[in-house]
PDB file of N, CA and C in Angstrom:
ATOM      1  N   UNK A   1       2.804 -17.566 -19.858  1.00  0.00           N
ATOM      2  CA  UNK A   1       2.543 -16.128 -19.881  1.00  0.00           C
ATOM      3  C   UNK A   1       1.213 -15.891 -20.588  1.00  0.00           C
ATOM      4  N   UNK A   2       0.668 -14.831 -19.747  1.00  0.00           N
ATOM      5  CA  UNK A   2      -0.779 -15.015 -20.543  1.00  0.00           C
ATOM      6  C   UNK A   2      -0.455 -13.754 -21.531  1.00  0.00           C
ATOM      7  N   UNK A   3      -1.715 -14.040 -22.661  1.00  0.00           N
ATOM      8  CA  UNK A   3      -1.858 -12.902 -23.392  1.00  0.00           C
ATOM      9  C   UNK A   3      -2.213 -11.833 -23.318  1.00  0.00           C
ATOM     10  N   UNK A   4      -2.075 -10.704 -24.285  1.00  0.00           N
ATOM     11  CA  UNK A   4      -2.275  -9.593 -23.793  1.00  0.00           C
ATOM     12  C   UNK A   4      -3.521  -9.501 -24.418  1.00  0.00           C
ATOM     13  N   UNK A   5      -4.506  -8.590 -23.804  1.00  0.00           N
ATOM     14  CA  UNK A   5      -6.247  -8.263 -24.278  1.00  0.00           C
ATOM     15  C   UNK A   5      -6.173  -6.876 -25.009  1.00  0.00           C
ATOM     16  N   UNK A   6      -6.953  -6.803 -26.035  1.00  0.00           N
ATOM     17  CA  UNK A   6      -7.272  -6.229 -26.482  1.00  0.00           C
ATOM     18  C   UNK A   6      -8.322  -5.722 -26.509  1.00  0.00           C
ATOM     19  N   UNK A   7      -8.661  -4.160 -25.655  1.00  0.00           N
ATOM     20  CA  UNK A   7      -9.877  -3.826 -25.234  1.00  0.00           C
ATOM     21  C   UNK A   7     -10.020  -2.636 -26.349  1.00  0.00           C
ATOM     22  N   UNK A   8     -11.834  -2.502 -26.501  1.00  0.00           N
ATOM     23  CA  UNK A   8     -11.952  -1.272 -26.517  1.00  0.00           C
ATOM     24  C   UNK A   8     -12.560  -0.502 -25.288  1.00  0.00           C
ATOM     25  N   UNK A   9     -11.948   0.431 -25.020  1.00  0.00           N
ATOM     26  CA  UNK A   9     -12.830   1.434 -24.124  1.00  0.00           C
ATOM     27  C   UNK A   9     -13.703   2.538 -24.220  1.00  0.00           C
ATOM     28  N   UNK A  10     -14.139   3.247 -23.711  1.00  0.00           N
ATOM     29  CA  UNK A  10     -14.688   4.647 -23.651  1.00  0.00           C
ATOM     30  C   UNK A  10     -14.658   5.793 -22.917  1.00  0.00           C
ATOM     31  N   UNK A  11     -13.813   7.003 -23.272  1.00  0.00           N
ATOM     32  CA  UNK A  11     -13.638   8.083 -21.602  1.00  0.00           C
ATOM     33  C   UNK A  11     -14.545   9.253 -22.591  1.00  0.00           C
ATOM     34  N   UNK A  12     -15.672   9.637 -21.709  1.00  0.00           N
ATOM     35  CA  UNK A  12     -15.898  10.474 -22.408  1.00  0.00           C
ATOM     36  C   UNK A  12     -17.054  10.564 -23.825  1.00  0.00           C
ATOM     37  N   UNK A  13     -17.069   9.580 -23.990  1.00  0.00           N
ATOM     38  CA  UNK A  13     -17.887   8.998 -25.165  1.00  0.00           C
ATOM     39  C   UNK A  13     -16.870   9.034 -26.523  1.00  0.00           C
ATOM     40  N   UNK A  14     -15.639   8.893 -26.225  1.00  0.00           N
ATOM     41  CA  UNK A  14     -14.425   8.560 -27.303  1.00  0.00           C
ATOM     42  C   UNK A  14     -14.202   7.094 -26.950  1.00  0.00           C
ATOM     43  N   UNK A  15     -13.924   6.554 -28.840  1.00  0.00           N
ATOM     44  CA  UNK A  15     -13.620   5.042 -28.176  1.00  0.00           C
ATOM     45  C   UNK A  15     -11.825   5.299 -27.966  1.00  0.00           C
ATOM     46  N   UNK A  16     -11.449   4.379 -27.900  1.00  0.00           N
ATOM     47  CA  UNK A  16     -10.202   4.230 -27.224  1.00  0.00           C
ATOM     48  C   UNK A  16      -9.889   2.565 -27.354  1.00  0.00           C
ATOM     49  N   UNK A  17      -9.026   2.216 -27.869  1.00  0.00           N
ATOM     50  CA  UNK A  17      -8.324   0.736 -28.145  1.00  0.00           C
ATOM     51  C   UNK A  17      -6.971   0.426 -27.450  1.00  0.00           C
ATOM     52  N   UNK A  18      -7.426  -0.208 -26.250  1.00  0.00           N
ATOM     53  CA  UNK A  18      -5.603  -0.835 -25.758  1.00  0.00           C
ATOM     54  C   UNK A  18      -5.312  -1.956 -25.724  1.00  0.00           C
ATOM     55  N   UNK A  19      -4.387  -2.163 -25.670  1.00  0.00           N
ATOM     56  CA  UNK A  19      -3.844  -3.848 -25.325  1.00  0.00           C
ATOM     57  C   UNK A  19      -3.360  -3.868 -23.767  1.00  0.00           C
ATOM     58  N   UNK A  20      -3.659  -4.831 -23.032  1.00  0.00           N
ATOM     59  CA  UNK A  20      -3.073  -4.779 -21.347  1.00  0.00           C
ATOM     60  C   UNK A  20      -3.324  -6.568 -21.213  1.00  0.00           C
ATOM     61  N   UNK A  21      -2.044  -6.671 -20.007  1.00  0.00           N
ATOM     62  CA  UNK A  21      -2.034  -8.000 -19.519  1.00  0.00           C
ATOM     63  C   UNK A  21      -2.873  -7.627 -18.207  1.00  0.00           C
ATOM     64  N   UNK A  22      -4.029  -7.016 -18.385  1.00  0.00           N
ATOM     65  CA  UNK A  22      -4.860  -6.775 -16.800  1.00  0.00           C
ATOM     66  C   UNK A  22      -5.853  -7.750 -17.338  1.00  0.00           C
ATOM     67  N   UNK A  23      -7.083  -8.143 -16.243  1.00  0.00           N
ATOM     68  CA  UNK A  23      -8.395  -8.523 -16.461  1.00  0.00           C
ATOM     69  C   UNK A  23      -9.244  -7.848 -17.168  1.00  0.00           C
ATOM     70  N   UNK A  24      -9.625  -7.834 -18.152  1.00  0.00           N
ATOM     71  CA  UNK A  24     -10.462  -6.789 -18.761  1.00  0.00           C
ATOM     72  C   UNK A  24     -11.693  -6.288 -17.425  1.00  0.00           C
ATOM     73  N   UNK A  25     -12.354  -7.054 -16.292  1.00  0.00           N
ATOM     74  CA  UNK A  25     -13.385  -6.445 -15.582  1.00  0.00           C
ATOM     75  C   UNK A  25     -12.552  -5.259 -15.057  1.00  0.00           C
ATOM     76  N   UNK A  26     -10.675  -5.788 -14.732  1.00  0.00           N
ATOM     77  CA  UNK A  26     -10.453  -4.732 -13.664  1.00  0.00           C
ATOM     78  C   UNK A  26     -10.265  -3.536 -14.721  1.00  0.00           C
ATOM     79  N   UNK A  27      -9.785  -3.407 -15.837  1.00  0.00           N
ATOM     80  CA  UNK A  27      -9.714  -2.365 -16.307  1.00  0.00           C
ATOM     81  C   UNK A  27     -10.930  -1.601 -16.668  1.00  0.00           C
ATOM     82  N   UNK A  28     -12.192  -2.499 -16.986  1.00  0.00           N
ATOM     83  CA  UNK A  28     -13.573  -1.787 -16.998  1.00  0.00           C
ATOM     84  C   UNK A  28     -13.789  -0.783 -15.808  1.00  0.00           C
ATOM     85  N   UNK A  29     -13.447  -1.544 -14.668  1.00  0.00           N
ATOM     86  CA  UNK A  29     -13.503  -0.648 -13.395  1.00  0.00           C
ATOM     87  C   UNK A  29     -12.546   0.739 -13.705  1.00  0.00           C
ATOM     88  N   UNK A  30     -10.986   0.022 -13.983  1.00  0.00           N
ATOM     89  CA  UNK A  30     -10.441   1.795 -14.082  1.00  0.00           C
ATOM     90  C   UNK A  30     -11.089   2.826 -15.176  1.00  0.00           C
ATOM     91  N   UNK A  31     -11.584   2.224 -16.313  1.00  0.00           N
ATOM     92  CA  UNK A  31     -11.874   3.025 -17.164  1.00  0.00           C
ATOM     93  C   UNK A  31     -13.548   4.034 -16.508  1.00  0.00           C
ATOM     94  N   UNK A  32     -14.208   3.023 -15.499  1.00  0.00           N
ATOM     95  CA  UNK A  32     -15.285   3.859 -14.974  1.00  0.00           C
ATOM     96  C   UNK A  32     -15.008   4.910 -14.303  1.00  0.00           C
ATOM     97  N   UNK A  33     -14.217   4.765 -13.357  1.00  0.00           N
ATOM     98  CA  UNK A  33     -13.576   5.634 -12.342  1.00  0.00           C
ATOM     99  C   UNK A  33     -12.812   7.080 -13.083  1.00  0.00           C
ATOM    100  N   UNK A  34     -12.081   6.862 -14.093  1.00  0.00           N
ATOM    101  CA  UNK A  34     -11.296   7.881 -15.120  1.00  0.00           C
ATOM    102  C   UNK A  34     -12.533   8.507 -15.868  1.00  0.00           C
ATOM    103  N   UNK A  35     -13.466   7.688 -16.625  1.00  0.00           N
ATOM    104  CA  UNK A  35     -14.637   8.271 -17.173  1.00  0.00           C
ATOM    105  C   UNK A  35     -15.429   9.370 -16.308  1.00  0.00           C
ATOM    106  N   UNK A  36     -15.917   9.209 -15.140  1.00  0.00           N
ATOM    107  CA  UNK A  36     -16.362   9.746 -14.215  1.00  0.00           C
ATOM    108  C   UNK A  36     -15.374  10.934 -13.775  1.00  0.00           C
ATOM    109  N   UNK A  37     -14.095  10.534 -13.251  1.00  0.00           N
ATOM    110  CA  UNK A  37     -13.580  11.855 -12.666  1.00  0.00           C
ATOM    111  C   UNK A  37     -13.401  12.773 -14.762  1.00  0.00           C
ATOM    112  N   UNK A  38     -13.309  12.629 -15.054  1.00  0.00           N
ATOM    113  CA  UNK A  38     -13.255  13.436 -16.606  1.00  0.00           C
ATOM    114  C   UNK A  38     -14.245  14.169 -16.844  1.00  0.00           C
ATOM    115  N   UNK A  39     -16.093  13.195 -16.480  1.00  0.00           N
ATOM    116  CA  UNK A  39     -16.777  14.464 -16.469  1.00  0.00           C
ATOM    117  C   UNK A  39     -16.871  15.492 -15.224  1.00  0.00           C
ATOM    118  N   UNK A  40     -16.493  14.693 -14.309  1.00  0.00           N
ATOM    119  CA  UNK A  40     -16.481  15.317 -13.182  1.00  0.00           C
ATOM    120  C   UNK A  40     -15.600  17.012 -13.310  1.00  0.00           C
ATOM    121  N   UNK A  41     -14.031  17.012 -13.928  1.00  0.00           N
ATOM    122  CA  UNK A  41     -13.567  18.153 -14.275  1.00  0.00           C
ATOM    123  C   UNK A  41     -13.672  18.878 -15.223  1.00  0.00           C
ATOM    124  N   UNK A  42     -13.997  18.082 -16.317  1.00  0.00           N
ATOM    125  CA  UNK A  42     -15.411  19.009 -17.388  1.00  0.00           C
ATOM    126  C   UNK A  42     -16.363  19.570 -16.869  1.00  0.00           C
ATOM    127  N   UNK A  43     -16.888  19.219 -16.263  1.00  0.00           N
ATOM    128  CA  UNK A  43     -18.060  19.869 -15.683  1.00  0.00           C
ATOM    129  C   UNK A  43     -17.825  21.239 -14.356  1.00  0.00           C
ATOM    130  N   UNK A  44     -16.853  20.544 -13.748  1.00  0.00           N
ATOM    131  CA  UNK A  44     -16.287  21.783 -12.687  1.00  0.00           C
ATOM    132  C   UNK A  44     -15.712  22.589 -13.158  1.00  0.00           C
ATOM    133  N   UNK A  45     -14.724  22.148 -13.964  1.00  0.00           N
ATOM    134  CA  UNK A  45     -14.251  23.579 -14.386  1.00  0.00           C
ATOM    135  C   UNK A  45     -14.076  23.971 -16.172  1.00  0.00           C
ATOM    136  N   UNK A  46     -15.042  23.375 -16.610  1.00  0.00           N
ATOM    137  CA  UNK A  46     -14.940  23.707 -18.209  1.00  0.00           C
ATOM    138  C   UNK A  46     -13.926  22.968 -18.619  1.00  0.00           C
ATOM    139  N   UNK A  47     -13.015  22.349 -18.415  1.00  0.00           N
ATOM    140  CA  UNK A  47     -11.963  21.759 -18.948  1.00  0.00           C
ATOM    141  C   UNK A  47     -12.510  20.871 -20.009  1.00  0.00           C
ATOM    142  N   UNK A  48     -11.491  20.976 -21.355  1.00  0.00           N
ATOM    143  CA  UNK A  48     -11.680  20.229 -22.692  1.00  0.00           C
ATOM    144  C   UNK A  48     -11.188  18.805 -22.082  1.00  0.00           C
ATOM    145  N   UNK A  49     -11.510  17.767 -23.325  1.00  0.00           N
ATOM    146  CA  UNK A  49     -11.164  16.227 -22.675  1.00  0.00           C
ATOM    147  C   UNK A  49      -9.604  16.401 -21.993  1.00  0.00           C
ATOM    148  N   UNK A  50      -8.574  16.496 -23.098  1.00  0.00           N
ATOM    149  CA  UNK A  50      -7.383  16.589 -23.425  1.00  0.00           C
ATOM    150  C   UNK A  50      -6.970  17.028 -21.828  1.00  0.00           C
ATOM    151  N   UNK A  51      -7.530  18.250 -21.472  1.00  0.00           N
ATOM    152  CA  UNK A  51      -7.300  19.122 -20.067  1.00  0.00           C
ATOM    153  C   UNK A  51      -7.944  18.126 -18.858  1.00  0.00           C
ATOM    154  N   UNK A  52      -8.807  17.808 -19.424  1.00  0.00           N
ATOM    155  CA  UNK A  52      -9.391  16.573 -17.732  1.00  0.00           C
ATOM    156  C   UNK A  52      -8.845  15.859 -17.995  1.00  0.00           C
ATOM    157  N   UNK A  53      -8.310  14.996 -18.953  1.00  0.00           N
ATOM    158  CA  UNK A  53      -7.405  13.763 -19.316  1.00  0.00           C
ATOM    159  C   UNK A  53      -6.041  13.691 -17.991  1.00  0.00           C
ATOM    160  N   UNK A  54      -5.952  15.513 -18.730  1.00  0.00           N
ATOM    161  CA  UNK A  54      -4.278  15.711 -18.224  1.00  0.00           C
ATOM    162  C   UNK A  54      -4.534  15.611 -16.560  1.00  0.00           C
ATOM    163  N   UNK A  55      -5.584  16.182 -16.004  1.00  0.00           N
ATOM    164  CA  UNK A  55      -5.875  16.913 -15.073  1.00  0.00           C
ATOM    165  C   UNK A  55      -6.243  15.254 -14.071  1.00  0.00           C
ATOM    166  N   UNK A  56      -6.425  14.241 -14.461  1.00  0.00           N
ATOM    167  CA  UNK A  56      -6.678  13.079 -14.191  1.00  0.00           C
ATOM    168  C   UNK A  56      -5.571  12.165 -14.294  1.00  0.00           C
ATOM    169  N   UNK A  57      -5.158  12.265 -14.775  1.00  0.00           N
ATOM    170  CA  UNK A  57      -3.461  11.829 -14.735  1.00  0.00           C
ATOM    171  C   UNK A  57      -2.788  12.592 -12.935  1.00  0.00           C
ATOM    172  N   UNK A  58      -2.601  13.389 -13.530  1.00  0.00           N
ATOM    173  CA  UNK A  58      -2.483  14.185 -11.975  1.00  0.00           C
ATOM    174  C   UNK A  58      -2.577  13.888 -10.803  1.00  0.00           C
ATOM    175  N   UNK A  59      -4.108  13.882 -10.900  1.00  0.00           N
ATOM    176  CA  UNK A  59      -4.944  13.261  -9.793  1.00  0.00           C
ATOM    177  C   UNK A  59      -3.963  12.000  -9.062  1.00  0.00           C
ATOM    178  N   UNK A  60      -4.020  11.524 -10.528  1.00  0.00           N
ATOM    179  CA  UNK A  60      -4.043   9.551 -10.274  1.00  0.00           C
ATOM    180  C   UNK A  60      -2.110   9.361  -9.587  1.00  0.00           C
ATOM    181  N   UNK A  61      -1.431  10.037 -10.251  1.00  0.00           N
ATOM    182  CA  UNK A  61       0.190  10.446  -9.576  1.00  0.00           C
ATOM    183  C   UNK A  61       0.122  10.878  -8.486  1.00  0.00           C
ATOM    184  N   UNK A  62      -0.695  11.938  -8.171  1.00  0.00           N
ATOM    185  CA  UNK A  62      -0.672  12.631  -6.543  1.00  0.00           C
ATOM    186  C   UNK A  62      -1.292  11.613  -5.800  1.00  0.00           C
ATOM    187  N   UNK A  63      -1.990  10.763  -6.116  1.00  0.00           N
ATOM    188  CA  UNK A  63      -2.745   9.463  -5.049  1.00  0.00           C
ATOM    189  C   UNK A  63      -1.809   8.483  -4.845  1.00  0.00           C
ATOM    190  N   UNK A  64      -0.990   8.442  -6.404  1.00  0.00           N
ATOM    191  CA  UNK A  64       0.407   6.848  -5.993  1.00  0.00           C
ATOM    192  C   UNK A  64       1.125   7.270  -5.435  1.00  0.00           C
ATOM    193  N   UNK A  65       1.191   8.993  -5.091  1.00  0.00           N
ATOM    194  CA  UNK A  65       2.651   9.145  -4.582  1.00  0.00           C
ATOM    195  C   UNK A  65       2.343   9.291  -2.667  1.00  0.00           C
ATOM    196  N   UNK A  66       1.315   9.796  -2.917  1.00  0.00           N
ATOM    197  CA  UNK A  66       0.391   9.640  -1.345  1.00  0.00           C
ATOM    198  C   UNK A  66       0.843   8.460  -0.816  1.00  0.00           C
ATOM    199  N   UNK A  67      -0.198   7.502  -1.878  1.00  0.00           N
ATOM    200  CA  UNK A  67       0.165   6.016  -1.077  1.00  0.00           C
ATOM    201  C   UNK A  67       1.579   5.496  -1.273  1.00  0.00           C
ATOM    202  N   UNK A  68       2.533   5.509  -1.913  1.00  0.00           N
ATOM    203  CA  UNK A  68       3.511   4.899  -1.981  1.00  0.00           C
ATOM    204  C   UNK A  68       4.012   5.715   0.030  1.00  0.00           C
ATOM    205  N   UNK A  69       4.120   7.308  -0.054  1.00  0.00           N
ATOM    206  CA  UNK A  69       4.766   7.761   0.838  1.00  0.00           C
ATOM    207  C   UNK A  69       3.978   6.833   2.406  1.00  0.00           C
ATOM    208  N   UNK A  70       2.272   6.649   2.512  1.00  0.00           N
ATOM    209  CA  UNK A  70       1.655   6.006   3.604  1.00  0.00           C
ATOM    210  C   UNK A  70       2.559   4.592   3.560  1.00  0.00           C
ATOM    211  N   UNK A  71       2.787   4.050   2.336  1.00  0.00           N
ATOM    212  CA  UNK A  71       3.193   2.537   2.383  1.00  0.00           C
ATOM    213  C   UNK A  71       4.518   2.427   3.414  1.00  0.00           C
ATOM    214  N   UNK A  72       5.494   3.318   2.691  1.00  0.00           N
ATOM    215  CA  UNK A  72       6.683   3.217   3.444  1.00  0.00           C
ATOM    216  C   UNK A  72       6.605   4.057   5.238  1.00  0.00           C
ATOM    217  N   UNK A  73       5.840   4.774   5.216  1.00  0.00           N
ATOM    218  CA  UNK A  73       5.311   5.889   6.585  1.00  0.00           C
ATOM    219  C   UNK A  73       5.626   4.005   7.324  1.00  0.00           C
ATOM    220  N   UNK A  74       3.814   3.043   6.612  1.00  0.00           N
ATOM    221  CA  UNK A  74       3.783   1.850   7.715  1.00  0.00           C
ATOM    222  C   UNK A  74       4.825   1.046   7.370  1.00  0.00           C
ATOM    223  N   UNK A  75       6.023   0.705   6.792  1.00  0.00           N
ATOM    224  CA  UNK A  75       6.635   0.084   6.858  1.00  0.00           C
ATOM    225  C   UNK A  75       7.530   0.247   7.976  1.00  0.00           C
ATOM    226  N   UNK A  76       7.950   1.525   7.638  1.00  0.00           N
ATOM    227  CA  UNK A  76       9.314   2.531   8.834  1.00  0.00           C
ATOM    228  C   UNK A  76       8.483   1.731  10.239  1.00  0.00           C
ATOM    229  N   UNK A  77       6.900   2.149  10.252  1.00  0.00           N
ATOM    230  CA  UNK A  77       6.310   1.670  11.664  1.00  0.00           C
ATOM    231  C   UNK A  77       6.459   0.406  12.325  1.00  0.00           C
ATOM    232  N   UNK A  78       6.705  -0.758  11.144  1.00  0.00           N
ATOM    233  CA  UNK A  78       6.219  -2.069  11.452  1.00  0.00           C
ATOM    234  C   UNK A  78       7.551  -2.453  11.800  1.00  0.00           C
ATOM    235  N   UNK A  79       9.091  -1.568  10.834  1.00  0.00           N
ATOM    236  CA  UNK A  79      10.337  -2.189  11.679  1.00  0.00           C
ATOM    237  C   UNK A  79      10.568  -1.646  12.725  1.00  0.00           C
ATOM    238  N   UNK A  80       9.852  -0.886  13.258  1.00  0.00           N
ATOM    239  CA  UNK A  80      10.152  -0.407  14.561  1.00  0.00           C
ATOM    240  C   UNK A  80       9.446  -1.155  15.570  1.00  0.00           C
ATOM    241  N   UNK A  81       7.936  -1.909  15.695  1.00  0.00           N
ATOM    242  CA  UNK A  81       7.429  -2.534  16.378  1.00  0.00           C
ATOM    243  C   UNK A  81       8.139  -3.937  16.109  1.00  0.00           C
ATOM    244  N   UNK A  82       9.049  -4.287  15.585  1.00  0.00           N
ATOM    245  CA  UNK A  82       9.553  -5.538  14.747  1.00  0.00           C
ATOM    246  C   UNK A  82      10.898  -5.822  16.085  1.00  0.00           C
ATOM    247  N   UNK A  83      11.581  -4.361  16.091  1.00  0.00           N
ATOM    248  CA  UNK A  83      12.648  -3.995  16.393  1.00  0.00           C
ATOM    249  C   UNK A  83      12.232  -4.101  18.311  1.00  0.00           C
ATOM    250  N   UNK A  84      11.810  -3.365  18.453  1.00  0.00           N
ATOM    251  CA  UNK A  84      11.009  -3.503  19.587  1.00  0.00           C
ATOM    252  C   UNK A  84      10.583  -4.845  20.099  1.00  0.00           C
ATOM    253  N   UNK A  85       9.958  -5.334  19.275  1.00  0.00           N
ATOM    254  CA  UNK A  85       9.577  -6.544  19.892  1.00  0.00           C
ATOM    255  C   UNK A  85      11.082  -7.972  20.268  1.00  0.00           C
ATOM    256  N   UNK A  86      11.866  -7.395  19.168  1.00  0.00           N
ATOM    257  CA  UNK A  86      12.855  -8.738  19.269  1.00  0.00           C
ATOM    258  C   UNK A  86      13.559  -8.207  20.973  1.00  0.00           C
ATOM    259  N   UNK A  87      14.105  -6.645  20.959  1.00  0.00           N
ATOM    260  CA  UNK A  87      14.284  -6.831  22.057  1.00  0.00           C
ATOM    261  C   UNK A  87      13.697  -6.813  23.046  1.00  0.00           C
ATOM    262  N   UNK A  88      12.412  -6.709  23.278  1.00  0.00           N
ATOM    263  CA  UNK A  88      11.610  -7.253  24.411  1.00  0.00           C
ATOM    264  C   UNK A  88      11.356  -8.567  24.681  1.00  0.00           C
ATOM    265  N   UNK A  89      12.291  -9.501  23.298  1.00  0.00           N
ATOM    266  CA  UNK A  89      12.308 -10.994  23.768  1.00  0.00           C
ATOM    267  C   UNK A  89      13.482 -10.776  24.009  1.00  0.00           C
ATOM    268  N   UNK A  90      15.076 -10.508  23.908  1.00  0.00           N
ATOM    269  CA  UNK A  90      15.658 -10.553  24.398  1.00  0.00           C
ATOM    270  C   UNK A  90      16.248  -9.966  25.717  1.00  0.00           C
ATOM    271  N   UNK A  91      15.211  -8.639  26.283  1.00  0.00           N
ATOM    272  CA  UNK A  91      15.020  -8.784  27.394  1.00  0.00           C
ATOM    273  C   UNK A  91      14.681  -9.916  28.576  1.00  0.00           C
ATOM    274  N   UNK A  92      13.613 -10.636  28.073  1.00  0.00           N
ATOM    275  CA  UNK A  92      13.042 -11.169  28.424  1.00  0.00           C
ATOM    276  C   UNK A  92      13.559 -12.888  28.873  1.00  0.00           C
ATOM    277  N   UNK A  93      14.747 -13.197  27.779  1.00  0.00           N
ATOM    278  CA  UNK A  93      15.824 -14.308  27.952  1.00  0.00           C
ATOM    279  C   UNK A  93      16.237 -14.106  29.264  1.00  0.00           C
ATOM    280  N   UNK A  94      17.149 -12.538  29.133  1.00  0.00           N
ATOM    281  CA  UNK A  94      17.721 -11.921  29.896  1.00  0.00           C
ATOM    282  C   UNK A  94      17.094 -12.108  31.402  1.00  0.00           C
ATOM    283  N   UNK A  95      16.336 -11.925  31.345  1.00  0.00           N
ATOM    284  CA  UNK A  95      15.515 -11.642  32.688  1.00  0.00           C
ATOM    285  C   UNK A  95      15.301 -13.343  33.170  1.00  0.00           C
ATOM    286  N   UNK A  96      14.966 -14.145  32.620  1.00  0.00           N
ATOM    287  CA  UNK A  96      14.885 -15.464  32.523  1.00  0.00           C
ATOM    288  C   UNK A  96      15.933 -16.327  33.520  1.00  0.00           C
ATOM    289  N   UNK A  97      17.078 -15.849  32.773  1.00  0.00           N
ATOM    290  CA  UNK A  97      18.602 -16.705  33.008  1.00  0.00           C
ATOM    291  C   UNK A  97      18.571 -16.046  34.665  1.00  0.00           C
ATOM    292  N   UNK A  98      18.545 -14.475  34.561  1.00  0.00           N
ATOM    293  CA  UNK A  98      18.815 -14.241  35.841  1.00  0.00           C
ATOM    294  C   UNK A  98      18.136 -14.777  36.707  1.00  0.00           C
ATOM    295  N   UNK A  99      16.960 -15.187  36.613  1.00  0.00           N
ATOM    296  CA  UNK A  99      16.268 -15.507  37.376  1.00  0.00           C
ATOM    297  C   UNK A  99      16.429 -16.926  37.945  1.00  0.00           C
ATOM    298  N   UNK A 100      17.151 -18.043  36.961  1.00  0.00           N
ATOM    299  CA  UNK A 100      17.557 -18.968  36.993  1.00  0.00           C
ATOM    300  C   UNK A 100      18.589 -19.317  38.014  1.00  0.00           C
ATOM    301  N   UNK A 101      19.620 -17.927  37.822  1.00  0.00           N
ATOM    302  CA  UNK A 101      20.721 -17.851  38.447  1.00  0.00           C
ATOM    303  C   UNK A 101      20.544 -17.311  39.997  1.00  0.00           C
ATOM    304  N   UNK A 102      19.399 -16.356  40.259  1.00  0.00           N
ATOM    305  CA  UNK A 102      18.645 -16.485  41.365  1.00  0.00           C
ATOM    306  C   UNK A 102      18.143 -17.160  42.129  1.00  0.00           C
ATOM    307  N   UNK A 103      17.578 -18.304  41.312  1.00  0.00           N
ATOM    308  CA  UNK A 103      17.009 -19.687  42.057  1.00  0.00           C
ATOM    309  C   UNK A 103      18.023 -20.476  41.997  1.00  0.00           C
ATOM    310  N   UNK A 104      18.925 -20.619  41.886  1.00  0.00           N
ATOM    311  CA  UNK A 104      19.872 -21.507  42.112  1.00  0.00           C
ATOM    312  C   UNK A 104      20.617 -21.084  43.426  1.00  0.00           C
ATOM    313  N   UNK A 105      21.191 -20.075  43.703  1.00  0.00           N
ATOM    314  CA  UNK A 105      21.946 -19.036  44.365  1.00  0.00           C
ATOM    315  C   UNK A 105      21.029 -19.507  45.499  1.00  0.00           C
ATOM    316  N   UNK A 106      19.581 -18.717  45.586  1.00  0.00           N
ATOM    317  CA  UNK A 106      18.644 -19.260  46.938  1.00  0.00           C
ATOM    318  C   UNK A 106      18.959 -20.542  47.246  1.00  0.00           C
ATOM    319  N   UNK A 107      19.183 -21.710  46.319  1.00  0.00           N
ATOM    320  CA  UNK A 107      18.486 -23.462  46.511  1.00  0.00           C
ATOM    321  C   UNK A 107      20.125 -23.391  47.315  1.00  0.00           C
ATOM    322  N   UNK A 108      21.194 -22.973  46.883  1.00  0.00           N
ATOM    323  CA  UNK A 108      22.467 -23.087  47.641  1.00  0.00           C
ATOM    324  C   UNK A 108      22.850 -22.509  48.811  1.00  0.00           C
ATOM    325  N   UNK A 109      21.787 -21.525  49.139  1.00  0.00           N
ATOM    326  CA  UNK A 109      22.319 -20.750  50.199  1.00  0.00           C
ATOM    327  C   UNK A 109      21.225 -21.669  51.166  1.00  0.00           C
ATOM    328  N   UNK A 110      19.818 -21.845  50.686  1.00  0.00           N
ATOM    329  CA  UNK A 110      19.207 -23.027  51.608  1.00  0.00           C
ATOM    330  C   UNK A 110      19.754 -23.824  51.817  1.00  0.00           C
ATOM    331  N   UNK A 111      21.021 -25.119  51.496  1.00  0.00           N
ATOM    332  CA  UNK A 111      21.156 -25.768  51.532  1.00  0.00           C
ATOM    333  C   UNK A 111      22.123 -26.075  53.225  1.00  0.00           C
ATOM    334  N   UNK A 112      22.674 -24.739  52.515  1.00  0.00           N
ATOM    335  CA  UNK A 112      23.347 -24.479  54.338  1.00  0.00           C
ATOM    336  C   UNK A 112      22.952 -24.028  55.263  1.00  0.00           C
TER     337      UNK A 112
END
């Protein structure tokens, strides 16, 4: 088990100290992205840190819940092309045998 890191960060030009079992680059990345949308709603709409903090949180829930809902949207999709496909092979047995049973039927009725 790896250890946990101990970063400092910055949102805002506040430091900020966490511990995470992430990569510190990937969390540099989240902390850019959060830094940015923070001034971004400071700046749009006057909001204090505390209020873009909150207001970024938000954000970041209404996007997991987006994608969680797209995730399962393509899942529902993929058992249906899944579903689909098995019985278009078992059509396809189907169609097979008969056909078997067709050519046999002909090779017997040629025979006489």
């Amino acid at each position: 088990m790896s250890r946990p890191n101990r970063l400092k960060i910055h949102v805002n030009g506040m430091r900020y100290a966490i511990t995470t079992d992430q990569d510190p680059a990937y969390v540099a990345g989240l902390v850019q992205d959060v830094d940015t949308m923070v001034h971004a709603f400071i700046q749009e709409s006057k909001a204090s840190l505390n209020e873009a903090l909150l207001l970024c949180a938000l954000s970041s829930m209404d996007d997991k819940k987006k994608a969680e809902a797209c995730a399962d949207n393509l899942r529902e999709q993929v058992k249906g092309y899944v579903d689909e496909a098995n019985q278009a092979r078992q059509e396809v047995q189907e169609l097979r045998r008969e056909l078997e049973r067709l050519k046999s039927r002909a090779g017997k009725q040629g025979d006489k």
